[in-house]
N, C-alpha and C. Protein backbone atom coordinates (compact mmCIF):
# COMPACT_ATOMS: atom_id res chain seq x y z
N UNK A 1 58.61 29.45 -4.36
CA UNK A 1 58.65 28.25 -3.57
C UNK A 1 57.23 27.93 -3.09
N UNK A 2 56.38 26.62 -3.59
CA UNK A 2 55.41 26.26 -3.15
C UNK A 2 55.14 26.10 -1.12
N UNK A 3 53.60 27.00 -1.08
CA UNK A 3 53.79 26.57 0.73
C UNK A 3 54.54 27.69 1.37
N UNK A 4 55.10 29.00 0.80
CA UNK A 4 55.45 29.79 1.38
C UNK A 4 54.18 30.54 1.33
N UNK A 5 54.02 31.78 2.29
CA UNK A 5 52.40 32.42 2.26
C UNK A 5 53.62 33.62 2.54
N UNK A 6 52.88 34.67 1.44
CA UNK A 6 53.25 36.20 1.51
C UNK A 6 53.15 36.58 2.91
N UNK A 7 53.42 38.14 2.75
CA UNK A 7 53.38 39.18 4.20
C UNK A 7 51.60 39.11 3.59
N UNK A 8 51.60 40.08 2.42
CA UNK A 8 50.51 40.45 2.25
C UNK A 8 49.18 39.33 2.65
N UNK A 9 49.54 38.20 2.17
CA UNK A 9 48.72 36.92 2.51
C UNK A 9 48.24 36.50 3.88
N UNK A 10 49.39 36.57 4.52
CA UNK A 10 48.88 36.49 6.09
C UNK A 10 48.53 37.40 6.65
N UNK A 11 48.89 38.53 6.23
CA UNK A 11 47.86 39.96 6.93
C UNK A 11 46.56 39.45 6.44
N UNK A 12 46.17 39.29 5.34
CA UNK A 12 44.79 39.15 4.94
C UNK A 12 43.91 37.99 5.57
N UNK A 13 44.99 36.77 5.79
CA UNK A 13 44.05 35.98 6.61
C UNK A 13 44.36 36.35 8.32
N UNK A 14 45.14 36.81 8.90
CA UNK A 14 44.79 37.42 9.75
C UNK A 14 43.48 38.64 9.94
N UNK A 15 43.46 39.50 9.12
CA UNK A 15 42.43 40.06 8.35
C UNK A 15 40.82 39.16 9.01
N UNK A 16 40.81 38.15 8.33
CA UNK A 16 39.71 37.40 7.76
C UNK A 16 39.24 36.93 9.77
N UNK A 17 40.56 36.68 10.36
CA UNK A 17 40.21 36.26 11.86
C UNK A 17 39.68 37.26 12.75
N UNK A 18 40.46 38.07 12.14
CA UNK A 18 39.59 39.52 13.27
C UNK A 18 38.14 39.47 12.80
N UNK A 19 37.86 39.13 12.09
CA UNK A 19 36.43 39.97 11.42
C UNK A 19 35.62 39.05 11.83
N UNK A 20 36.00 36.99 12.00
CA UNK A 20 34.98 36.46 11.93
C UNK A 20 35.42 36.30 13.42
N UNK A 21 36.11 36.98 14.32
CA UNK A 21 36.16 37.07 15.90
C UNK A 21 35.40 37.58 16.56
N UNK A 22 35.29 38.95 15.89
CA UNK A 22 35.14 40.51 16.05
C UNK A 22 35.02 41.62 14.77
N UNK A 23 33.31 40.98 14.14
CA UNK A 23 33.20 41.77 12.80
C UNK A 23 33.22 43.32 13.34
N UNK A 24 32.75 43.50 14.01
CA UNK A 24 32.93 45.38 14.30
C UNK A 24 33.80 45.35 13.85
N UNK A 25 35.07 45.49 14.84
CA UNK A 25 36.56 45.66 14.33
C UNK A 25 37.23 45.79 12.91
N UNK A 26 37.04 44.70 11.79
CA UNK A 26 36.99 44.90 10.95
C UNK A 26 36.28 45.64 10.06
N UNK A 27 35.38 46.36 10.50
CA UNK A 27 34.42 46.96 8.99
C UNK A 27 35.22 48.01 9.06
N UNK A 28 35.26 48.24 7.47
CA UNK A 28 36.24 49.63 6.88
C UNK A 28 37.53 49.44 7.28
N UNK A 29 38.33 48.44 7.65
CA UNK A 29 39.59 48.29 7.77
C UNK A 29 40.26 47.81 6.96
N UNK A 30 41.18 48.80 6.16
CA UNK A 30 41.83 48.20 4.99
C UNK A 30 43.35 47.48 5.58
N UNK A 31 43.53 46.32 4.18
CA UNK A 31 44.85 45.58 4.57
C UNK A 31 45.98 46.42 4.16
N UNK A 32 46.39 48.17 4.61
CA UNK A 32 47.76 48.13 4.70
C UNK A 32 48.03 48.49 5.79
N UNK A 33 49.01 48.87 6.11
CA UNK A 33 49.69 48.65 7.08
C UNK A 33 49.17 49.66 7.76
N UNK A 34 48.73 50.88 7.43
CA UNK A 34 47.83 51.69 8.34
C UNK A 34 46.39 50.89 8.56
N UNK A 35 45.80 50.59 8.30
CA UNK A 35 44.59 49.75 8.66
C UNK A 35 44.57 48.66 9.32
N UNK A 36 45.61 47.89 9.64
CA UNK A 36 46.25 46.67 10.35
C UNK A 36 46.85 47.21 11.75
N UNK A 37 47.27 48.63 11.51
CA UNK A 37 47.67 49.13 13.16
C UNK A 37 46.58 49.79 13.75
N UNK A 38 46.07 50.36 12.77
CA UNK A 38 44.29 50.81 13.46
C UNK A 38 43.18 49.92 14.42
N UNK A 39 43.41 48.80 13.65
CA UNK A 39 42.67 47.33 13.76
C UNK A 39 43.52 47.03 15.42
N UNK A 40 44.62 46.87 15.09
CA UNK A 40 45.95 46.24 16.23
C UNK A 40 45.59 47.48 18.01
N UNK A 41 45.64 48.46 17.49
CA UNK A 41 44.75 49.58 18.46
C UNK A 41 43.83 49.69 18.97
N UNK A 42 42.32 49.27 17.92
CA UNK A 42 41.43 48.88 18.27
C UNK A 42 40.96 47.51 19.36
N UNK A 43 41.65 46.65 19.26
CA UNK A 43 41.82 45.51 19.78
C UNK A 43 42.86 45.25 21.03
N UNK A 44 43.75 46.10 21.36
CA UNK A 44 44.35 46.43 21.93
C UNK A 44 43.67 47.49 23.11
N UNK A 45 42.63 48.26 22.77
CA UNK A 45 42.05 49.28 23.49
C UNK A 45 40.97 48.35 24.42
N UNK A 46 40.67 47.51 23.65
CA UNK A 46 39.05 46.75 23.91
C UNK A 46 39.78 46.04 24.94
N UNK A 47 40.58 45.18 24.80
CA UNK A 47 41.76 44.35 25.74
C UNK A 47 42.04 44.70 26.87
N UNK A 48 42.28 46.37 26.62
CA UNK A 48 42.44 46.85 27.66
C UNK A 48 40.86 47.11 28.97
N UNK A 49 40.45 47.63 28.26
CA UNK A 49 38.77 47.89 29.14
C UNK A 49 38.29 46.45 29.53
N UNK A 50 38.46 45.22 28.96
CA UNK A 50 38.26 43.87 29.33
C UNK A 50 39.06 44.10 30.47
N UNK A 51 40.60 43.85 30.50
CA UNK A 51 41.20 43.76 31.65
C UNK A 51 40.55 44.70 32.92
N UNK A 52 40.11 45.99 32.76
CA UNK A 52 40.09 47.25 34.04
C UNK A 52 38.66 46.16 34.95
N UNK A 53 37.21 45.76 33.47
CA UNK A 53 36.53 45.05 33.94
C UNK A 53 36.40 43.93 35.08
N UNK A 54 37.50 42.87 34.26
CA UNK A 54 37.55 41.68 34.81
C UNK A 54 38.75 42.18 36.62
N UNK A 55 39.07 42.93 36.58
CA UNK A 55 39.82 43.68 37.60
C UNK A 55 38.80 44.28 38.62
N UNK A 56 37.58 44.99 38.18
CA UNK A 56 36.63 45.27 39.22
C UNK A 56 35.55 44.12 39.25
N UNK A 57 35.56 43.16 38.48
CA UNK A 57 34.74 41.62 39.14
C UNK A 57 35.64 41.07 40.22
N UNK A 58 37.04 40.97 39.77
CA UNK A 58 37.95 40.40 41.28
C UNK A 58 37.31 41.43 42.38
N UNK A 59 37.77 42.69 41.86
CA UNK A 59 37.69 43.24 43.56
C UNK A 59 36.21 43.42 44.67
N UNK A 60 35.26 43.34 43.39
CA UNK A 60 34.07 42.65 43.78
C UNK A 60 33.37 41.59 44.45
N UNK A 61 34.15 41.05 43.89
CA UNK A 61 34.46 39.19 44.14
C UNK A 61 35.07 38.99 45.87
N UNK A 62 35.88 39.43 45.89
CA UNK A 62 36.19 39.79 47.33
C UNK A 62 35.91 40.12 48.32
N UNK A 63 35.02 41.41 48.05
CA UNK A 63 34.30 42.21 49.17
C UNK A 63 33.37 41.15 49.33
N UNK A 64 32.46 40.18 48.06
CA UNK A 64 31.42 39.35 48.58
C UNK A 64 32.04 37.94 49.53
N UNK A 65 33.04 38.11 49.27
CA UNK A 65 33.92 36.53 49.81
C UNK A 65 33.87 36.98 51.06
N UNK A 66 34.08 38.36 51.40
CA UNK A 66 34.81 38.84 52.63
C UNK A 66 33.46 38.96 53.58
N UNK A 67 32.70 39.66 53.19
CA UNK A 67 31.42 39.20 53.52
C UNK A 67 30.69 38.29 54.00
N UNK A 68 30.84 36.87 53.24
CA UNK A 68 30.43 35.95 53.56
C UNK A 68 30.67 35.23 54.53
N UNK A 69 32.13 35.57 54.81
CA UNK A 69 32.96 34.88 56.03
C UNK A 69 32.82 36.02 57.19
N UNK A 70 32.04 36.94 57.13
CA UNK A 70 31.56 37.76 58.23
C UNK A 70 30.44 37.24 58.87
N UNK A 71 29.55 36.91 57.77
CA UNK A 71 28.23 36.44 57.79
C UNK A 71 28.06 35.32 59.00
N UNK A 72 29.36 34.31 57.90
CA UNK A 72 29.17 32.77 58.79
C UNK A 72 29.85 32.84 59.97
N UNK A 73 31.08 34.02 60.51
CA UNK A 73 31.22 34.21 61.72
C UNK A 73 30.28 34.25 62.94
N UNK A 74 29.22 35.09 62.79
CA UNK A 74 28.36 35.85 62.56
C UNK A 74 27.29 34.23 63.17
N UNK A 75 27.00 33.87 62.26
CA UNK A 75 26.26 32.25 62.41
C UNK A 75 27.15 31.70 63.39
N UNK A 76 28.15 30.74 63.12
CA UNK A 76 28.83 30.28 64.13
C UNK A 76 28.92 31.02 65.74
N UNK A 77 28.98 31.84 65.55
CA UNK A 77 29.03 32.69 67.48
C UNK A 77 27.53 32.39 67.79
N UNK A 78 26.49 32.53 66.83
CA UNK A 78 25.12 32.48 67.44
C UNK A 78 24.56 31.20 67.77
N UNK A 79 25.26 29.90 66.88
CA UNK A 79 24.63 28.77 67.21
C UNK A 79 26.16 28.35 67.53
N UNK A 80 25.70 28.16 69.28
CA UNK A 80 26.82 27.48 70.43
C UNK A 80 26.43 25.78 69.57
């Protein structure tokens, strides 16, 4: 049936997205199904350390917010 795309086919252009996303990831990663969960792991791991990151910029983010509104307390009491 014309316009249907294989398993194998869309792994491969899935394939083709990781690599031009995230060429690391792809080098030496073959298209079977062990090399596609390796890849899926890999990307999955990185995902994860992004998230712990963007988790200590919030809590970062905060202490400076929290701060700031100490600061301008701080200002405001001094100029009546």
């Amino acid at each position: 049936m014309k316009g249907r795309v294989s398993q194998r086919e869309r792994e491969y252009l899935a394939m083709g997205v990781f690599q031009a996303y995230h060429p690391s990831l792809g080098a030496g990663v073959t298209l079977d199904k062990a090399g596609i969960d390796e890849l899926r792991e890999a990307l999955r791991t990185e995902v994860e350390q992004l998230e712990r990151e963007i988790h200590s910029l919030n809590q970062e983010d905060l202490k400076l917010d929290k701060r700031k509104e100490e600061l301008l307390a701080i200002l405001r009491c001094s100029n009546p």
